[in-house]
C-alpha atoms as a PDB file:
ATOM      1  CA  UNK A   1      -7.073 -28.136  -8.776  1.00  0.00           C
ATOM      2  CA  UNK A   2      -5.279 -28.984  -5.551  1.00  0.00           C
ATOM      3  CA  UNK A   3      -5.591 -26.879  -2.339  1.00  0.00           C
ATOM      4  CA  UNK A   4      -2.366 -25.292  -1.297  1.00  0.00           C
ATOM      5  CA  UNK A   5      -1.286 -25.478   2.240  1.00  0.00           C
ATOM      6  CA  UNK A   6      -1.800 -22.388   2.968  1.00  0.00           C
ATOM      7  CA  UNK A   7      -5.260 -22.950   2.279  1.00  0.00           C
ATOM      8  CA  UNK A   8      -5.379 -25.968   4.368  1.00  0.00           C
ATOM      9  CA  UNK A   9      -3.999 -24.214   7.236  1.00  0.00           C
ATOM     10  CA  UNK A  10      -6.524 -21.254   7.044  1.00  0.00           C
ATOM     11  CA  UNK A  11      -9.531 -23.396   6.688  1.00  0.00           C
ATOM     12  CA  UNK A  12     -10.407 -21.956   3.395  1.00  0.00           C
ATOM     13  CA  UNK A  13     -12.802 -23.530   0.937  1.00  0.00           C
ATOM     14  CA  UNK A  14     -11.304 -21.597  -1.611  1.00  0.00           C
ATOM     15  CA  UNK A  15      -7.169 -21.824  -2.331  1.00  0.00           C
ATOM     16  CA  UNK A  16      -4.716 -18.897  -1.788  1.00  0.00           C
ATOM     17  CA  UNK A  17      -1.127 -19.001  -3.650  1.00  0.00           C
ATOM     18  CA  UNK A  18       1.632 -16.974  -3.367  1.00  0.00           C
ATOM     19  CA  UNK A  19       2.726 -15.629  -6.861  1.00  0.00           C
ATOM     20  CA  UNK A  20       5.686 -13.267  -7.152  1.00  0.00           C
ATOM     21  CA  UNK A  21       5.694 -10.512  -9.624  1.00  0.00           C
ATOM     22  CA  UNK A  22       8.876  -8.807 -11.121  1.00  0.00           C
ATOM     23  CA  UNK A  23       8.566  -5.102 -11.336  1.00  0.00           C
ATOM     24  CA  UNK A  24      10.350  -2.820 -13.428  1.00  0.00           C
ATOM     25  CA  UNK A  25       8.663   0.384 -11.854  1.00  0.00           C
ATOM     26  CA  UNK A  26      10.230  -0.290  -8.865  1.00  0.00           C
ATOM     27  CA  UNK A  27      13.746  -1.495  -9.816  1.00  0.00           C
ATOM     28  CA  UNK A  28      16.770   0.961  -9.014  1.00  0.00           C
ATOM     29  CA  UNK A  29      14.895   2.245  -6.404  1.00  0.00           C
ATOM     30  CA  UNK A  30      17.216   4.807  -3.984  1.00  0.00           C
ATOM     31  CA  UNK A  31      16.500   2.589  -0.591  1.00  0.00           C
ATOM     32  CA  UNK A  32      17.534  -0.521  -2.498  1.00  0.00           C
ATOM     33  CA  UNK A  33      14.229  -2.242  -2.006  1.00  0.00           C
ATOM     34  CA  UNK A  34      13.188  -5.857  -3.889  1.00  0.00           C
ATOM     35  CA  UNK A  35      11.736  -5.214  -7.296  1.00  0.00           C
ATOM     36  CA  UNK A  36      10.537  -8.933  -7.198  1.00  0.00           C
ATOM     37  CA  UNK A  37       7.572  -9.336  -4.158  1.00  0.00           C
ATOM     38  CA  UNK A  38       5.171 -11.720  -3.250  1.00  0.00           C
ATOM     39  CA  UNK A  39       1.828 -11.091  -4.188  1.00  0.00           C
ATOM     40  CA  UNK A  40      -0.997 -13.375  -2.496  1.00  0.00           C
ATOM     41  CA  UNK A  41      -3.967 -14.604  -4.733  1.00  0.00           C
ATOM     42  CA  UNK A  42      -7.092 -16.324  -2.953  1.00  0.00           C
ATOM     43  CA  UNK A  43      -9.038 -17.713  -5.671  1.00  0.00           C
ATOM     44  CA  UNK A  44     -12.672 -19.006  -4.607  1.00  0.00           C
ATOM     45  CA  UNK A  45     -14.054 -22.586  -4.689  1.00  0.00           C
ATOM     46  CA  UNK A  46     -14.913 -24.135  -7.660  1.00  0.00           C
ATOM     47  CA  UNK A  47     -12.368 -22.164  -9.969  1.00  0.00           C
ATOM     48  CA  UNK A  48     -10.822 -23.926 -12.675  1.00  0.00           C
ATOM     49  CA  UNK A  49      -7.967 -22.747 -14.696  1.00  0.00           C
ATOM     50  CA  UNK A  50      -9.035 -24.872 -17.662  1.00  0.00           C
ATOM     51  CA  UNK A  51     -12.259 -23.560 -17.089  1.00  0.00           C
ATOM     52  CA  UNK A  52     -14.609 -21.432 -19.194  1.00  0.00           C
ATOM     53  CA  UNK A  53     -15.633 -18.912 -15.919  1.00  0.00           C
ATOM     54  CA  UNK A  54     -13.475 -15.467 -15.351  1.00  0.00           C
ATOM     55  CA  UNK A  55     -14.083 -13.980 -12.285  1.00  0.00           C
ATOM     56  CA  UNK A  56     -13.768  -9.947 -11.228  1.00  0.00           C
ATOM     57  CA  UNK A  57     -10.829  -9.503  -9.007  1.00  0.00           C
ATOM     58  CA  UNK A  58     -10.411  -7.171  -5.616  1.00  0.00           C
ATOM     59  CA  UNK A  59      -6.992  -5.759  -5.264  1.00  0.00           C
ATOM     60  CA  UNK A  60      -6.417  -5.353  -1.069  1.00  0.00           C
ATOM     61  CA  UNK A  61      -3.323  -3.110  -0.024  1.00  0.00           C
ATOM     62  CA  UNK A  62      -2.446  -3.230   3.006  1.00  0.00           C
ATOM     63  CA  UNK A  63      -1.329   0.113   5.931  1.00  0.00           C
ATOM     64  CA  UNK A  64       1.730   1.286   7.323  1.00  0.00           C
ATOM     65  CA  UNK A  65       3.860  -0.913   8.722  1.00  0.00           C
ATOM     66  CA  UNK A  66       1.953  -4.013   6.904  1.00  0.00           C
ATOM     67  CA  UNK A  67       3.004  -6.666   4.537  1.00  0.00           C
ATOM     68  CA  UNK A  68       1.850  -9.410   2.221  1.00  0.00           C
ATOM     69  CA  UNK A  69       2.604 -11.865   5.376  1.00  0.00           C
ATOM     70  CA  UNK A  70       0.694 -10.224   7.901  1.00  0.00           C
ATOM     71  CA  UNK A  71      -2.526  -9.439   6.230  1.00  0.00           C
ATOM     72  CA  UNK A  72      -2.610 -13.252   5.254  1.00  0.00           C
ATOM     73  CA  UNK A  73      -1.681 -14.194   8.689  1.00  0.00           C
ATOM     74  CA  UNK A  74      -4.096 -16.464  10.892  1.00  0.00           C
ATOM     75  CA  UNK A  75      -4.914 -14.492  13.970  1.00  0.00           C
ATOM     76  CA  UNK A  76      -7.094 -16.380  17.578  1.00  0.00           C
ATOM     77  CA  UNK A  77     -10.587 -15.282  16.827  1.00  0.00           C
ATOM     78  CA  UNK A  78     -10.366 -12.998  14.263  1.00  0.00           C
ATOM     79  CA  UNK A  79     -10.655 -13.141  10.241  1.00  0.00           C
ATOM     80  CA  UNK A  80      -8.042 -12.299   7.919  1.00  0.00           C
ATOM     81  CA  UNK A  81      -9.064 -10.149   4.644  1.00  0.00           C
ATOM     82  CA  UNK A  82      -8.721 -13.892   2.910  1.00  0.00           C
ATOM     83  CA  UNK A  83     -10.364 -15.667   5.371  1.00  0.00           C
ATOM     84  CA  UNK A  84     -13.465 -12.886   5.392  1.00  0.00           C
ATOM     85  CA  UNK A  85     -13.798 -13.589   1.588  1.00  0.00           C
ATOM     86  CA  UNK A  86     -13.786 -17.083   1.787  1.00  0.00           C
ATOM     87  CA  UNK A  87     -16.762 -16.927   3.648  1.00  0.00           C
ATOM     88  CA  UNK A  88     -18.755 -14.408   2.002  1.00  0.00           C
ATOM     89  CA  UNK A  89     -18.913 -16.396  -0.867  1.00  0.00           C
ATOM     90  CA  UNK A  90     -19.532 -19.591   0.931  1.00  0.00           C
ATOM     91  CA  UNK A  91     -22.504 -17.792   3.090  1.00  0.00           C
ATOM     92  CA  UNK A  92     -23.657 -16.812  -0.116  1.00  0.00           C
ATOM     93  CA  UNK A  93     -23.453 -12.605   0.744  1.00  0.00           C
ATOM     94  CA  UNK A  94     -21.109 -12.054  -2.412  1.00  0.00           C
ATOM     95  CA  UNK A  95     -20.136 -13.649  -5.953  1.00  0.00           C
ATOM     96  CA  UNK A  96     -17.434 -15.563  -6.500  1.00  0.00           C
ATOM     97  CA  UNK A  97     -14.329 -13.066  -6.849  1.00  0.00           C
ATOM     98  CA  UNK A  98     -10.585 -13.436  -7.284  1.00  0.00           C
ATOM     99  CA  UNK A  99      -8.515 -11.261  -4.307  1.00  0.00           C
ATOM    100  CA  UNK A 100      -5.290 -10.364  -4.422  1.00  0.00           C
ATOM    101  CA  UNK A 101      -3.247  -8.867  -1.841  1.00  0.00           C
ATOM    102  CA  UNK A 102      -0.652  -6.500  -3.066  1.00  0.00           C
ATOM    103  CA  UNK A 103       3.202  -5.719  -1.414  1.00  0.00           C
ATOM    104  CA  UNK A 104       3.623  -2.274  -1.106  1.00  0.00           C
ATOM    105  CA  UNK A 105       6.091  -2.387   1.661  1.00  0.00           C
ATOM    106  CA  UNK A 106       9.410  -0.402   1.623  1.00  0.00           C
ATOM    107  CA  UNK A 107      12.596  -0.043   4.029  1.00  0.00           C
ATOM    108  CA  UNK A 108      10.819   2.923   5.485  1.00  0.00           C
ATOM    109  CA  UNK A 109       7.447   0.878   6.206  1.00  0.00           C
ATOM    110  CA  UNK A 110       5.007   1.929   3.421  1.00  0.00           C
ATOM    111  CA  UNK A 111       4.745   3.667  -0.125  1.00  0.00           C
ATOM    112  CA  UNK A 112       1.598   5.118  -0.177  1.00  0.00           C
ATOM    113  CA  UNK A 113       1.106   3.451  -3.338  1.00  0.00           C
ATOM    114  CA  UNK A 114       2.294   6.735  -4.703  1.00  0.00           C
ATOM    115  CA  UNK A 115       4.901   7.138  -8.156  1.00  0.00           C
ATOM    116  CA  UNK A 116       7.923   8.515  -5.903  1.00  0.00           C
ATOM    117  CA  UNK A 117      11.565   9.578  -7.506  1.00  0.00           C
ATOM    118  CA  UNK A 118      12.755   8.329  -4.391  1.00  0.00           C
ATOM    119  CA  UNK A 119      10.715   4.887  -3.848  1.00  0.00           C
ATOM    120  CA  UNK A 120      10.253   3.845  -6.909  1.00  0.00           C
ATOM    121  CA  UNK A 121       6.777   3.868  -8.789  1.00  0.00           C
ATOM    122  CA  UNK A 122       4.292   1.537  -6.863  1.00  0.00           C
ATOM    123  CA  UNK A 123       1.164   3.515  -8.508  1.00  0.00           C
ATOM    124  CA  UNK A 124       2.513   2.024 -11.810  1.00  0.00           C
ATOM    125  CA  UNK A 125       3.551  -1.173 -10.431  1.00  0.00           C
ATOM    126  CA  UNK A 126       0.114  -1.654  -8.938  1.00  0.00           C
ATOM    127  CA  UNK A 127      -1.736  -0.966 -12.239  1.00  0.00           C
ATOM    128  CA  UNK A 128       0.704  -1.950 -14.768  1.00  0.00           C
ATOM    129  CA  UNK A 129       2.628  -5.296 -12.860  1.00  0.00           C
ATOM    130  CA  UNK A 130       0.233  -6.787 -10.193  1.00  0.00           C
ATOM    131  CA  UNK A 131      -2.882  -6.246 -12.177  1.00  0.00           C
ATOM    132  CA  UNK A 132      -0.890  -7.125 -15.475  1.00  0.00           C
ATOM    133  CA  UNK A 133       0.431 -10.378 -13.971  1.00  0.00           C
ATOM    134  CA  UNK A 134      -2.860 -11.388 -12.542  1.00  0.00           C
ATOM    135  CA  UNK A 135      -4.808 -10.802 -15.754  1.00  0.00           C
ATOM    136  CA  UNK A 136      -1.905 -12.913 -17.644  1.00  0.00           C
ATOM    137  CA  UNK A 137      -2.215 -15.650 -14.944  1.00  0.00           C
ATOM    138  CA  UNK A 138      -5.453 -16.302 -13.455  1.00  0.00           C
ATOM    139  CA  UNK A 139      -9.103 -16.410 -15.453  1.00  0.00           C
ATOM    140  CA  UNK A 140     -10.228 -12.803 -14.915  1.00  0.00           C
ATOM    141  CA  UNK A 141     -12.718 -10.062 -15.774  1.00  0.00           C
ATOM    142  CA  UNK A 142     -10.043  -8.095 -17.843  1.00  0.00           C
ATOM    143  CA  UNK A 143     -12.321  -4.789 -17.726  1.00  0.00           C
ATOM    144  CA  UNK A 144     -12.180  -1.590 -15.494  1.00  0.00           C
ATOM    145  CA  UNK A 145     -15.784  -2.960 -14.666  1.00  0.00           C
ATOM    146  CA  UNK A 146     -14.892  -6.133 -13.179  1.00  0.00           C
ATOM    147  CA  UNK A 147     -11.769  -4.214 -10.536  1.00  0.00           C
ATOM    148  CA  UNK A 148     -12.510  -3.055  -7.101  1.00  0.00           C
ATOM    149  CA  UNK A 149      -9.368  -1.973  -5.075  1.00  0.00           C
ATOM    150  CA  UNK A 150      -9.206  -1.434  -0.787  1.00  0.00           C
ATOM    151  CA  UNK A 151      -7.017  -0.443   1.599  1.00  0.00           C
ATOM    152  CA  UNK A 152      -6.822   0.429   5.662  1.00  0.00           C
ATOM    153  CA  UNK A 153      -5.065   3.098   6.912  1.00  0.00           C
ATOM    154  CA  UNK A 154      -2.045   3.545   4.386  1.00  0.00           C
ATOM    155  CA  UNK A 155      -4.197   1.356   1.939  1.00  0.00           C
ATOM    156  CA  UNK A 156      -6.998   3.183   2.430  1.00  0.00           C
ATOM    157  CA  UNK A 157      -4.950   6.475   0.937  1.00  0.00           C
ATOM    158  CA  UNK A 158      -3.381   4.634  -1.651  1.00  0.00           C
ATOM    159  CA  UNK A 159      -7.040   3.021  -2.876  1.00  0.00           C
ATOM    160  CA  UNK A 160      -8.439   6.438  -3.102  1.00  0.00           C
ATOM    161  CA  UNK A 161      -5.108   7.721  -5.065  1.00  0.00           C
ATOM    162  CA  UNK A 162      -4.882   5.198  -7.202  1.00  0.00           C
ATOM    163  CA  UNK A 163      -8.453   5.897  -8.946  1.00  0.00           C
ATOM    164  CA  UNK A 164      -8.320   9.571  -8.694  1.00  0.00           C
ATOM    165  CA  UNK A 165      -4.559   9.655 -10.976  1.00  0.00           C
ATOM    166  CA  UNK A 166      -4.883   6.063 -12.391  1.00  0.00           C
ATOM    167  CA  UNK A 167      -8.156   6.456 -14.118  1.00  0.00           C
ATOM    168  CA  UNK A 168      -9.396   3.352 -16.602  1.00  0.00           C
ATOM    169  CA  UNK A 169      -8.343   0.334 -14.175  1.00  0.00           C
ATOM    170  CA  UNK A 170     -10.482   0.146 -11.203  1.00  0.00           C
ATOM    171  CA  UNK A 171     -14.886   0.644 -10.432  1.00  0.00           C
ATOM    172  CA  UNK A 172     -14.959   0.865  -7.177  1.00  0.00           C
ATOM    173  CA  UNK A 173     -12.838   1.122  -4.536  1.00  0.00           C
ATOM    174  CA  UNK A 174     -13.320   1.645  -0.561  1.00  0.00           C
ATOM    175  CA  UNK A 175     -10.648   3.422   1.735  1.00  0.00           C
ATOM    176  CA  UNK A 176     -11.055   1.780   5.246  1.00  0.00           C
ATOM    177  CA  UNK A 177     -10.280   4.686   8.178  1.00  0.00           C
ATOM    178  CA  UNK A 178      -7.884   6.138   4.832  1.00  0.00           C
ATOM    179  CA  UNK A 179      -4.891   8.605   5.489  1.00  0.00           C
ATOM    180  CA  UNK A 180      -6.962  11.798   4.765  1.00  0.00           C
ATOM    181  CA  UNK A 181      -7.270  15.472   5.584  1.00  0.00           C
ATOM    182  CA  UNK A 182      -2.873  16.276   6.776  1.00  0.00           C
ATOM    183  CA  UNK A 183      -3.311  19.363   8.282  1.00  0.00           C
ATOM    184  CA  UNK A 184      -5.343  17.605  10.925  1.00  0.00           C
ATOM    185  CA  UNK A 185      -3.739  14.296  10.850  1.00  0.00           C
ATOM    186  CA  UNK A 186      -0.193  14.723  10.044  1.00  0.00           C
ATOM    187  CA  UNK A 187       0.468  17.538  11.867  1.00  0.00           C
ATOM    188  CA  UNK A 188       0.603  15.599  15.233  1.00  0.00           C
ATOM    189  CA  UNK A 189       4.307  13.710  13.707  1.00  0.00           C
ATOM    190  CA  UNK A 190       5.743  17.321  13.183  1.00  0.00           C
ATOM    191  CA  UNK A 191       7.069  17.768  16.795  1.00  0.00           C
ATOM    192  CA  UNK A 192       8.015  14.501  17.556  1.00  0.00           C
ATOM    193  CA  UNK A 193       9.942  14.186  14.300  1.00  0.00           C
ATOM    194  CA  UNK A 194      11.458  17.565  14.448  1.00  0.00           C
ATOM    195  CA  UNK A 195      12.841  16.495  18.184  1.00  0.00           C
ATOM    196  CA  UNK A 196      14.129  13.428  17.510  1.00  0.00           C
ATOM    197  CA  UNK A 197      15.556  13.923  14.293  1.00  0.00           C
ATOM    198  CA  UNK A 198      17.296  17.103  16.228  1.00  0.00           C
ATOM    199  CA  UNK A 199      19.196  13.961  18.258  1.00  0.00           C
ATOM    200  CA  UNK A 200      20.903  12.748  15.293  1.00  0.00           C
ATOM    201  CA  UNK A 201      21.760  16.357  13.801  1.00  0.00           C
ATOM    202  CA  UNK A 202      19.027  16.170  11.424  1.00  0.00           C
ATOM    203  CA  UNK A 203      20.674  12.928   8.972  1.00  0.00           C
ATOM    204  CA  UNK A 204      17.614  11.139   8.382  1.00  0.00           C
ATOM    205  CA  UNK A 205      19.871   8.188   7.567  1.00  0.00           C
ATOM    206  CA  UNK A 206      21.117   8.347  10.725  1.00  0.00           C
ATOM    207  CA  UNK A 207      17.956   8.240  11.977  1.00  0.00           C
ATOM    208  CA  UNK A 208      17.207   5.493   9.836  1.00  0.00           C
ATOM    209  CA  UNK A 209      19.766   3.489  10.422  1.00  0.00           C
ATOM    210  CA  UNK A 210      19.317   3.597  14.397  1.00  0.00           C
ATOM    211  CA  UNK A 211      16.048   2.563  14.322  1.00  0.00           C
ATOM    212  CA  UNK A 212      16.382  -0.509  12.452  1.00  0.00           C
ATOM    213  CA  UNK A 213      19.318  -1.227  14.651  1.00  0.00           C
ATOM    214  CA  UNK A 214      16.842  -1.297  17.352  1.00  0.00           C
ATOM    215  CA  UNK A 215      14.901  -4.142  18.977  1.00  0.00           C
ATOM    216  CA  UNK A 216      12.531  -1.980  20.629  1.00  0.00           C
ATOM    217  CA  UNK A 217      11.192   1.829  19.648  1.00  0.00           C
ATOM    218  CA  UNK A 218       9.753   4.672  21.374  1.00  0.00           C
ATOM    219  CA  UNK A 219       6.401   5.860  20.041  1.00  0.00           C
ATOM    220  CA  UNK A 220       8.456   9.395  19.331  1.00  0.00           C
ATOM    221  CA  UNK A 221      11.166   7.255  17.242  1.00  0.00           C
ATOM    222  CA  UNK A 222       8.042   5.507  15.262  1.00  0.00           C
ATOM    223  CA  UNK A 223       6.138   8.409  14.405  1.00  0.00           C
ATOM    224  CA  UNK A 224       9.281   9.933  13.241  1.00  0.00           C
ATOM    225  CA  UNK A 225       9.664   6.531  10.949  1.00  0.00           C
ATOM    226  CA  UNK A 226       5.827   7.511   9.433  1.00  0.00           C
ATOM    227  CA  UNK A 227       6.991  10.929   8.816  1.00  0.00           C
ATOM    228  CA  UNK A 228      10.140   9.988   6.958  1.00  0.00           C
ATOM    229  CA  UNK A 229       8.311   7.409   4.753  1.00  0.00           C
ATOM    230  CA  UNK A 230       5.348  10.343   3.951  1.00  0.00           C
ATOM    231  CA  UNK A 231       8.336  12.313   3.223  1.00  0.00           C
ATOM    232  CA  UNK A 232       9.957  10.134   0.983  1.00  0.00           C
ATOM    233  CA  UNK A 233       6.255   9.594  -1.044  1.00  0.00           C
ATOM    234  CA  UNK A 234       5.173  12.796  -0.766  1.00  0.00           C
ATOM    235  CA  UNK A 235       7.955  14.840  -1.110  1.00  0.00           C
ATOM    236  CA  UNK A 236      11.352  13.264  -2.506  1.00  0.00           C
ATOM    237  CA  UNK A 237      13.972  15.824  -3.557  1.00  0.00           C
ATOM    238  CA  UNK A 238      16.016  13.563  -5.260  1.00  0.00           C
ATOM    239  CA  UNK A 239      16.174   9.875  -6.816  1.00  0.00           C
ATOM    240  CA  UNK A 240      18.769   9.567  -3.679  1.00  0.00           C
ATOM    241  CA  UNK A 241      19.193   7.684  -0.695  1.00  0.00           C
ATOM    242  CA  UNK A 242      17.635   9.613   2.078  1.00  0.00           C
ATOM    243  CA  UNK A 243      17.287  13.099  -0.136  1.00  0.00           C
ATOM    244  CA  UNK A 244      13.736  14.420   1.013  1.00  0.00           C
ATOM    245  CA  UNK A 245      12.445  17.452   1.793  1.00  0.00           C
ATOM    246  CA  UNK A 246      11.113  18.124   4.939  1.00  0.00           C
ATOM    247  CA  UNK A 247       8.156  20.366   5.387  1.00  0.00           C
ATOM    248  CA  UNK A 248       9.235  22.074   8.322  1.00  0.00           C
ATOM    249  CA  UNK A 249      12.489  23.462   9.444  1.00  0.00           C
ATOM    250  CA  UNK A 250      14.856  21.100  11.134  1.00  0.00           C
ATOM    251  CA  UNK A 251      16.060  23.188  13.395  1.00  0.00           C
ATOM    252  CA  UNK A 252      13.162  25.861  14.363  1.00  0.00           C
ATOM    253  CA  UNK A 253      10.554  23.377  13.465  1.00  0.00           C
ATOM    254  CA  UNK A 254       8.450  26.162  11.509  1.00  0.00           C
ATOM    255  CA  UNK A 255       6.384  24.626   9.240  1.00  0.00           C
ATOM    256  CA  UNK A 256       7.145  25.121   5.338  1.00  0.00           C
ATOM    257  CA  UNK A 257       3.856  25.751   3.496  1.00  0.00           C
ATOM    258  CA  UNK A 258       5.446  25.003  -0.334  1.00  0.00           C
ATOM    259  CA  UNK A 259       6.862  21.734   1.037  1.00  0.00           C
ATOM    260  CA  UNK A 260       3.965  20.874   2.932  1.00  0.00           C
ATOM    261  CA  UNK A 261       1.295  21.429  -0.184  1.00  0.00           C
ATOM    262  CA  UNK A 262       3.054  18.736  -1.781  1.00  0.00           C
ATOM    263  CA  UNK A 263       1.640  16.456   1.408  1.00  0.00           C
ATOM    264  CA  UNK A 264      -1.997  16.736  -0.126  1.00  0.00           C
ATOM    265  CA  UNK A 265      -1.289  15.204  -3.472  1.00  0.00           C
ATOM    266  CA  UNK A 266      -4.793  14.593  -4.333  1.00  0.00           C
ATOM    267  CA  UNK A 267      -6.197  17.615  -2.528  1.00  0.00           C
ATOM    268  CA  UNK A 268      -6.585  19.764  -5.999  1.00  0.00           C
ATOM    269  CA  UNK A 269      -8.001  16.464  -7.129  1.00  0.00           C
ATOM    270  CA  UNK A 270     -10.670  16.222  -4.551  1.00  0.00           C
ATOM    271  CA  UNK A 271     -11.436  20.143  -5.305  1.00  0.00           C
ATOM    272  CA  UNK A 272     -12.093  19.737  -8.623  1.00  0.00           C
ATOM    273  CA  UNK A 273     -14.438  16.675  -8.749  1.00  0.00           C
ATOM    274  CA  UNK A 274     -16.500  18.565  -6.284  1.00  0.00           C
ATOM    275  CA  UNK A 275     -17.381  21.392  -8.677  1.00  0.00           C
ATOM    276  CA  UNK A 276     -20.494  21.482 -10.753  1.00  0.00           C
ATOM    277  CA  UNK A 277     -19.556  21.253 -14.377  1.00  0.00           C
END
C-alpha cells in the first residue's frame, strides 16, 4: 500500500490518512458547525487492506482549543500522538494498533465530547460515526475488547465520559491531566467570566462575536471563551444559538447551585460505581 505524504513528511514507518466522516448527530447544530470533519487514521507498518490481519484501534481526542490538525502536527523535538505510536510499535513496546484521532472541535473551542441540545451530539457521533466509519473502512477488531479511547485535558474528560454513559464500545481508556473535580477547577473562570461578560451587557454572542473578531485575547477574554463552551456542553437551555444557562448570576455573580450541578455530569456516576454492591 503506498505511504501518504503525510507519512513521508512525519517520518513514519507506518501511514496516516485523512478520512472524513459525515455525521448526522451533529448536523443542525445551533452554532452552525461542519457535520462533515476530518478524522486522521495512522495505520501501522505492514497493514494490508487485502489482508487477512485486523488490528484493535485507539481512539485519541484531543483538549480545548485543539483540532485534528494540531495534534497531527510536526513539532522541533517533540513527538506527536502519531509519531509516539509509530515508534512504539517499531521499538517493539506495543502491538501493532490502528489510531485514530477524532474532531471534536466547535465554534466555541471544544465539546466535551458530551450529547448537547445546543452542540450537537459528539458522544453519539464518537461511538456511532467515527467508530462506525472506521470499522466499515479499515481491517479492525470490531469488539468492545479490541477499543481503547484517550484524551488530554478536554479529551481526557470526554474519554472518561464516554465509557461511564456509552457503555459496550470501549476497554480501556486513560484521561491524561482530565477536566475533573469543578468545584475546584472551574470555579477559578467564574469571576473572570462574570466581569467580562458584564462589558458586553451579559450577550454571550456579543461576547462571542468580539472575540473571534480579535487577533489577539486577554487571558480574562479566554477563560471566559472555556466557560461559555462548558456552558454550552454542560448546560444548554435551548437547541439555540447562544441560549445557555449560566451557573451564576450575571450581574451579582452569586453562584447558582441547580445550574451548577448540571457542571458534574458524571459526578452521580462516579458515586455510584464507588459503592459496594
Amino acid at each position: 500500500m503506498p505511504t501518504s505524504e503525510l507519512a513521508r513528511l512525519l517520518q513514519l514507518r507506518g501511514d496516516l490518512r485523512i478520512e472524513f466522516v459525515d455525521s448526522n448527530a451533529l448536523s443542525g447544530n445551533a452554532l452552525g458547525d461542519p457535520a462533515r470533519r476530518p478524522l486522521a487514521v495512522y495505520l501501522p507498518p505492514g497493514y494490508d487492506p487485502q489482508g487477512s490481519t485486523r488490528y484493535p484501534v485507539l481512539y485519541v481526542l484531543h483538549g480545548y482549543s485543539g483540532d485534528v490538525a494540531a495534534l497531527v502536527a510536526s513539532r522541533p523535538w517533540e513527538l506527536n500522538v502519531v509519531q509516539w505510536i509509530d515508534r512504539l510499535i517499531e521499538e517493539g513496546a506495543m502491538r501493532p494498533a490502528i489510531l485514530a484521532v477524532v474532531d471534536g472541535f466547535t465554534r466555541l473551542g471544544g465539546s466535551q465530547y458530551m450529547n448537547s441540545i445546543h452542540n450537537g451530539d459528539y458522544a453519539t457521533y464518537v461511538v456511532r460515526d467515527v467508530i462506525g466509519h472506521i470499522d466499515a473502512t479499515f481491517r479492525t477488531l470490531a469488539a468492545e475488547g479490541a477499543r481503547a479511547v484517550l484524551g488530554k485535558s478536554s479529551g481526557g474528560f470526554g474519554a472518561l465520559h464516554l465509557v461511564m454513559t456509552q457503555p459496550g464500545y470501549f476497554s480501556a481508556f486513560a484521561s491524561h491531566s482530565g477536566d475533573a473535580y469543578f468545584p475546584l477547577s472551574m470555579l477559578p473562570l467564574f469571576p473572570p467570566a462574570q466581569r467580562t461578560l458584564e462589558k458586553f451587557g451579559g450577550d454571550i454572542g456579543a461576547f462571542v462575536a468580539d472575540f473571534e473578531a480579535k487577533s489577539k485575547r486577554s487571558e480574562a477574554e479566554f477563560a471566559t471563551m472555556v466557560f461559555v463552551a462548558s456552558a454550552a456542553a454542560y448546560s444548554p437551555r435551548a437547541a439555540e444559538k447562544f441560549a445557555l444557562d449560566l451557573p451564576f448570576d450575571p450581574k451579582s455573580g452569586e453562584i447558582l447551585e441547580s445550574v451548577f450541578a448540571r457542571w458534574r455530569p458524571i459526578r452521580s456516576k462516579c458515586v455510584s460505581l464507588s459503592r459496594p454492591s
